[in-house]
N, C-alpha and C. Protein backbone atom coordinates (compact mmCIF):
# COMPACT_ATOMS: atom_id res chain seq x y z
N UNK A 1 -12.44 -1.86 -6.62
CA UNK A 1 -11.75 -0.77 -7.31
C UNK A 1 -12.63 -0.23 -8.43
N UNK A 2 -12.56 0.75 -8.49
CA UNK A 2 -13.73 1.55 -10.15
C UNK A 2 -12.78 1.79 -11.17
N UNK A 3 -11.99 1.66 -11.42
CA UNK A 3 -10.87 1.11 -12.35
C UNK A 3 -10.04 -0.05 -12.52
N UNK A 4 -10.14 -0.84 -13.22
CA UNK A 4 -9.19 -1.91 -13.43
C UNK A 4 -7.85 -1.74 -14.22
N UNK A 5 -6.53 -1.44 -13.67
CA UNK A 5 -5.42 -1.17 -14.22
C UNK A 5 -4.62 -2.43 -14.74
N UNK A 6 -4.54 -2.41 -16.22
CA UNK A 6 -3.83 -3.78 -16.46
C UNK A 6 -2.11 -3.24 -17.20
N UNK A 7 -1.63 -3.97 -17.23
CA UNK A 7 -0.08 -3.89 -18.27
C UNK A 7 -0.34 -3.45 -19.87
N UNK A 8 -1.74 -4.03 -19.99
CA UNK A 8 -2.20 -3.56 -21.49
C UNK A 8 -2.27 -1.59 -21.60
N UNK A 9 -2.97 -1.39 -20.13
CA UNK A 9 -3.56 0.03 -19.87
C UNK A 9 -2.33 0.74 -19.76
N UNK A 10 -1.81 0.08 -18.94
CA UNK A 10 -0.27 1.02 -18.56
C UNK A 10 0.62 1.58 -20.14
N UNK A 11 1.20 0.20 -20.78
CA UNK A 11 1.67 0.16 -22.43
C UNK A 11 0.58 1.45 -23.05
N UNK A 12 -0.55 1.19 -23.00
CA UNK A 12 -1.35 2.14 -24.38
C UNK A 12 -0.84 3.61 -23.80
N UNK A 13 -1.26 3.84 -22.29
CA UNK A 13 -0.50 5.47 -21.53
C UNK A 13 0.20 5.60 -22.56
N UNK A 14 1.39 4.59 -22.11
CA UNK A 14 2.76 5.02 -22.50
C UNK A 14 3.08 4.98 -23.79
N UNK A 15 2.57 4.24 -24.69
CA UNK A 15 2.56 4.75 -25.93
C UNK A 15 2.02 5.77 -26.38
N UNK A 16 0.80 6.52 -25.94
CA UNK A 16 0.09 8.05 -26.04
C UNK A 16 0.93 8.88 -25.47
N UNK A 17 1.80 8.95 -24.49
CA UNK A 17 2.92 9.90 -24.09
C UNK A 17 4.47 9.29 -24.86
N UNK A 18 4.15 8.67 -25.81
CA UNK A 18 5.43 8.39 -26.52
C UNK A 18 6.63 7.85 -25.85
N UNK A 19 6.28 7.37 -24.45
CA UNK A 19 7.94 6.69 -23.87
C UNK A 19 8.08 5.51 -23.80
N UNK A 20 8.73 4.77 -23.86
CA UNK A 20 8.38 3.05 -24.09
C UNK A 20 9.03 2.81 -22.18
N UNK A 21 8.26 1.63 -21.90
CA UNK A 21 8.45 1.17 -20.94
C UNK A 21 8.64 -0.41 -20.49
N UNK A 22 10.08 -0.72 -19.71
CA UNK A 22 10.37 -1.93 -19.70
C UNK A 22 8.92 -3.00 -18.89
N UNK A 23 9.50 -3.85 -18.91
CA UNK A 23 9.04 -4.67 -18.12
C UNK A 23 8.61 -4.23 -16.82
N UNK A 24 9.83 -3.99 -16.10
CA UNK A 24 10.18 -3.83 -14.62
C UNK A 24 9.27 -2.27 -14.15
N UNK A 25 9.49 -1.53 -15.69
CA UNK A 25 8.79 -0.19 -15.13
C UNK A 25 7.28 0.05 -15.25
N UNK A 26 6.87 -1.23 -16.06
CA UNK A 26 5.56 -1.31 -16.25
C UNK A 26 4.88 -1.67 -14.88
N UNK A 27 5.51 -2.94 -14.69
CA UNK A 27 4.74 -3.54 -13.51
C UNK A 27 5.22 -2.25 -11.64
N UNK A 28 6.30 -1.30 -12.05
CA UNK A 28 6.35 -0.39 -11.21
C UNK A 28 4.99 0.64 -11.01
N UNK A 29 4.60 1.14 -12.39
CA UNK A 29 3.62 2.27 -12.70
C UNK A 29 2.21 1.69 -12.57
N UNK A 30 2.07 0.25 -12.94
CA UNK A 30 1.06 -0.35 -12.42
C UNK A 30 0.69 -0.92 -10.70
N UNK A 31 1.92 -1.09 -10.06
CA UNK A 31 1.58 -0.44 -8.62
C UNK A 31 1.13 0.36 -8.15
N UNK A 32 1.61 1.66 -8.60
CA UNK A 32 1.85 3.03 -8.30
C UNK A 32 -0.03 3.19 -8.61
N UNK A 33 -0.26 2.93 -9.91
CA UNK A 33 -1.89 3.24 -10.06
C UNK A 33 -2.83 2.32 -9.36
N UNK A 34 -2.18 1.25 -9.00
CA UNK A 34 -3.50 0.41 -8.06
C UNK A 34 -3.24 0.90 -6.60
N UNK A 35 -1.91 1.46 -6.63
CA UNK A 35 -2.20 1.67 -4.97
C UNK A 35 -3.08 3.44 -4.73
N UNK A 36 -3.00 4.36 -5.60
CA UNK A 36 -3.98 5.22 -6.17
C UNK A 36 -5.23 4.98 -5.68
N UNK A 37 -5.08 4.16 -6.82
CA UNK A 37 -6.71 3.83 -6.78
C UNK A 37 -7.56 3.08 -5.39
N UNK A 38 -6.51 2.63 -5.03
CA UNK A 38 -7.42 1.79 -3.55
C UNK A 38 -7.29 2.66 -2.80
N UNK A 39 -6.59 4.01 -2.51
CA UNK A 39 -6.49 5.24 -1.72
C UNK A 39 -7.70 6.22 -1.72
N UNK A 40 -8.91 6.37 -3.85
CA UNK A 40 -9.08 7.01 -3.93
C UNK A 40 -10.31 6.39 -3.68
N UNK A 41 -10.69 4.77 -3.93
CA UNK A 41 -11.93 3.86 -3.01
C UNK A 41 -11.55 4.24 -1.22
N UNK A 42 -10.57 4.20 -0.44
CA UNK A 42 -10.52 4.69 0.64
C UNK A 42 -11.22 6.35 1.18
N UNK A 43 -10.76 7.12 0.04
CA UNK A 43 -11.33 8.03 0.12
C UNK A 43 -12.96 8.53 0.31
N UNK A 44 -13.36 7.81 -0.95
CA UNK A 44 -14.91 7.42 -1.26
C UNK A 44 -15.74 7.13 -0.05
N UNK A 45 -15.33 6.27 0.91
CA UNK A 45 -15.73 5.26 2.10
C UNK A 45 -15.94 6.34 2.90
N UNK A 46 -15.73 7.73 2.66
CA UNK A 46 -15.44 8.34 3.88
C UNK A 46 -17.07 8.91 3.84
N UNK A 47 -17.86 8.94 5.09
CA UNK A 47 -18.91 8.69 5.28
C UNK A 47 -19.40 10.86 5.27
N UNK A 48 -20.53 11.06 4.40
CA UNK A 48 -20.52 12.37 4.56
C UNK A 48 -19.98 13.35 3.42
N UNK A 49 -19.05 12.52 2.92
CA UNK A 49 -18.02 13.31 2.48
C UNK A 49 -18.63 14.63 0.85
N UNK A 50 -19.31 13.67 0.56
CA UNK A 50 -20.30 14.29 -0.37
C UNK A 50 -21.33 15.57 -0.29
N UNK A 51 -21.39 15.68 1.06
CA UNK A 51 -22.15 17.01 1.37
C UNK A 51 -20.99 17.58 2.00
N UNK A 52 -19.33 17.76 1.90
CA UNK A 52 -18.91 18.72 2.38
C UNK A 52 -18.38 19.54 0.84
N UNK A 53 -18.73 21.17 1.08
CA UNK A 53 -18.49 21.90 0.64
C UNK A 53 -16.88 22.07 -0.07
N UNK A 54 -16.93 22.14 -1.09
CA UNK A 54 -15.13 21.92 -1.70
C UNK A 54 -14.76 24.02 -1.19
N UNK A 55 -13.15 23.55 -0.94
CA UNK A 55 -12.88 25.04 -0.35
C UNK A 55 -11.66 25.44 -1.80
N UNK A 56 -11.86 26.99 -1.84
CA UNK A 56 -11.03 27.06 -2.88
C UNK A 56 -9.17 27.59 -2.55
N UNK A 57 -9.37 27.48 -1.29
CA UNK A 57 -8.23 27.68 -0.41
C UNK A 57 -7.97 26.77 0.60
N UNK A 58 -7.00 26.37 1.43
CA UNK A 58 -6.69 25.81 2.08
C UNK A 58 -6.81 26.21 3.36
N UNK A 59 -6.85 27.54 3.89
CA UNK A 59 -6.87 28.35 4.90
C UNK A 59 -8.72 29.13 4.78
N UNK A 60 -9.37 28.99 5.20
CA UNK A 60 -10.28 30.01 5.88
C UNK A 60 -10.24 31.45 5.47
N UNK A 61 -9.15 31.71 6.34
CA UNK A 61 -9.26 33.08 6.06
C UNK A 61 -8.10 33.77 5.01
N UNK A 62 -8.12 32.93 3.78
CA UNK A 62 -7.25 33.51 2.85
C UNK A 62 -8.11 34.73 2.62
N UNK A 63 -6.70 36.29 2.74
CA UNK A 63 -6.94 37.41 1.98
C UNK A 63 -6.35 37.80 0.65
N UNK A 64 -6.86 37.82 -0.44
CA UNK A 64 -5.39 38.20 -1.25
C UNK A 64 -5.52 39.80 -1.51
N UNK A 65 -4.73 40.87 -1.55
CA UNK A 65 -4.74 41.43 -2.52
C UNK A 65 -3.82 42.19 -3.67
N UNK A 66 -4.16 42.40 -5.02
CA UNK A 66 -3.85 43.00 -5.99
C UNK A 66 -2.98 44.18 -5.67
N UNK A 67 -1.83 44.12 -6.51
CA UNK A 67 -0.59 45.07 -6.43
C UNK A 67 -1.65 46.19 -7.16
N UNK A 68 -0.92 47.10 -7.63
CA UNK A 68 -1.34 48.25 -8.53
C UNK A 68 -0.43 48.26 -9.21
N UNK A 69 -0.70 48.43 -10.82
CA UNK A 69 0.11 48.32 -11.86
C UNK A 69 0.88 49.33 -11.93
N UNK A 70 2.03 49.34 -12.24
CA UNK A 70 3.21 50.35 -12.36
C UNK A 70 3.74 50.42 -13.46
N UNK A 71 3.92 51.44 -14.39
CA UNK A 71 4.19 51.26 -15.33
C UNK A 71 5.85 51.21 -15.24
N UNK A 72 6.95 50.44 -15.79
CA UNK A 72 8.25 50.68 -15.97
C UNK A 72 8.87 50.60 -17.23
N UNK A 73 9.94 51.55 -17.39
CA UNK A 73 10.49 51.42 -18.40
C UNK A 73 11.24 49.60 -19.27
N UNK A 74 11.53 48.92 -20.29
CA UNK A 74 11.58 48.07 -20.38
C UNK A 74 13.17 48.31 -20.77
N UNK A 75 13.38 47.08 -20.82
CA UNK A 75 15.07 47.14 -20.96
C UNK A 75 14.89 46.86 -22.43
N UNK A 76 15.68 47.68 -23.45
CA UNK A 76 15.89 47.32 -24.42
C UNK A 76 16.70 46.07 -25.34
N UNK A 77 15.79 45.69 -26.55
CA UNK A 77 15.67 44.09 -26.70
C UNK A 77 17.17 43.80 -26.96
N UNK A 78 18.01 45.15 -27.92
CA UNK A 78 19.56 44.30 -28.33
C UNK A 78 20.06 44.46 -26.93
N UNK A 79 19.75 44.95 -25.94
CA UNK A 79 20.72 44.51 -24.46
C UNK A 79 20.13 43.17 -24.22
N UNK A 80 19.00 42.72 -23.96
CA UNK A 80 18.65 41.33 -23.86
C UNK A 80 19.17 40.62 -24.23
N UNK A 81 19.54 40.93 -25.73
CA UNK A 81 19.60 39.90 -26.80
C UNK A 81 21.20 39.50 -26.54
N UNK A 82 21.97 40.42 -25.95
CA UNK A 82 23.26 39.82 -25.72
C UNK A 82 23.65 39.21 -24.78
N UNK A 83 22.85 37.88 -23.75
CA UNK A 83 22.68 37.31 -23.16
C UNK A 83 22.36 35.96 -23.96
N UNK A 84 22.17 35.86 -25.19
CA UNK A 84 21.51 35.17 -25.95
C UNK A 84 22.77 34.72 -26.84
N UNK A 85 23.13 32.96 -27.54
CA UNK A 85 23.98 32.75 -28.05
C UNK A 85 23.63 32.61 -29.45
N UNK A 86 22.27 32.72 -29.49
CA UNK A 86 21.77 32.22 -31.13
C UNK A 86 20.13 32.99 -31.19
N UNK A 87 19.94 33.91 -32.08
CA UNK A 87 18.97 34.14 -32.55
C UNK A 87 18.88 34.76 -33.10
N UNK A 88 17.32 35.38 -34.30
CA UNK A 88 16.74 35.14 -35.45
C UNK A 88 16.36 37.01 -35.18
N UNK A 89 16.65 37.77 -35.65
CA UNK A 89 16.23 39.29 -35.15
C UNK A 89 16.18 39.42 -34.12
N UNK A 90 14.56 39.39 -33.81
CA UNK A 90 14.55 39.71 -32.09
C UNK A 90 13.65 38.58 -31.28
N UNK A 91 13.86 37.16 -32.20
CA UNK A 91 13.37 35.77 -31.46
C UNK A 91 14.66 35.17 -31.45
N UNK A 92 14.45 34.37 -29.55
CA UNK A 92 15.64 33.47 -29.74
C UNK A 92 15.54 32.05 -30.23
N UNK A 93 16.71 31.52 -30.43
CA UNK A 93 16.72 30.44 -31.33
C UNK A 93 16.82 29.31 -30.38
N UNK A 94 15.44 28.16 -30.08
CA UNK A 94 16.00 27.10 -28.88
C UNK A 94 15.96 26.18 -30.02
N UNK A 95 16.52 24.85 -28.84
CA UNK A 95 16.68 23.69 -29.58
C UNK A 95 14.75 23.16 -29.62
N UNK A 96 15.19 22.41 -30.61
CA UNK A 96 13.58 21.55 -31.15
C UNK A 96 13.35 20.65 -29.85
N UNK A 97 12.21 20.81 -29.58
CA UNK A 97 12.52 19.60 -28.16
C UNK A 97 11.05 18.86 -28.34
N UNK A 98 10.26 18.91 -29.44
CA UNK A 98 9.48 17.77 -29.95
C UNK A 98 9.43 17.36 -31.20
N UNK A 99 9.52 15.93 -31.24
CA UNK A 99 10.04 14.99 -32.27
C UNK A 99 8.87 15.51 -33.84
């Protein structure tokens, strides 16, 4: 394996993303990354694989193209705004959702 995943590694994650994790979910997420990782050494093994060209599509013959900009009228903000249960002029007011 080119990573060694321990319970120590898993804890520090999860303390850098701020969620605490039991026991049971540690040794879950530490599955989850060793079986990863022996997928991404499986991968590696694959003979060649290094001289194939990375594609930036999935399909061959992706075409895309570009709309043409249209200009439209905008709906005005106090009609918006009365869809809205709480806000500050013409920003709405959300809840805080980081500590």
């Amino acid at each position: 394996m080119s990573k060694v995943f321990t319970s120590e590694v898993v804890d520090d994650l999860a303390d850098k993303l701020l969620i605490g994790l039991t026991k049971e979910e540690n040794k879950m997420v530490l599955d989850e990354f060793n079986q990863i990782d022996a997928d991404i050494d499986r991968l590696n093994d694959i003979d060649g694989l290094s001289e194939v060209e990375p594609m930036t599509h999935c399909l061959d013959d992706f075409v895309y193209e570009l709309r043409e900009d249209v200009v439209e009228e905008s709906i005005p903000i106090d009609e918006l705004l009365q869809n809205c249960d709480n806000y500050i002029d013409t920003e709405i007011k959300v809840p805080k959702v980081v500590g």
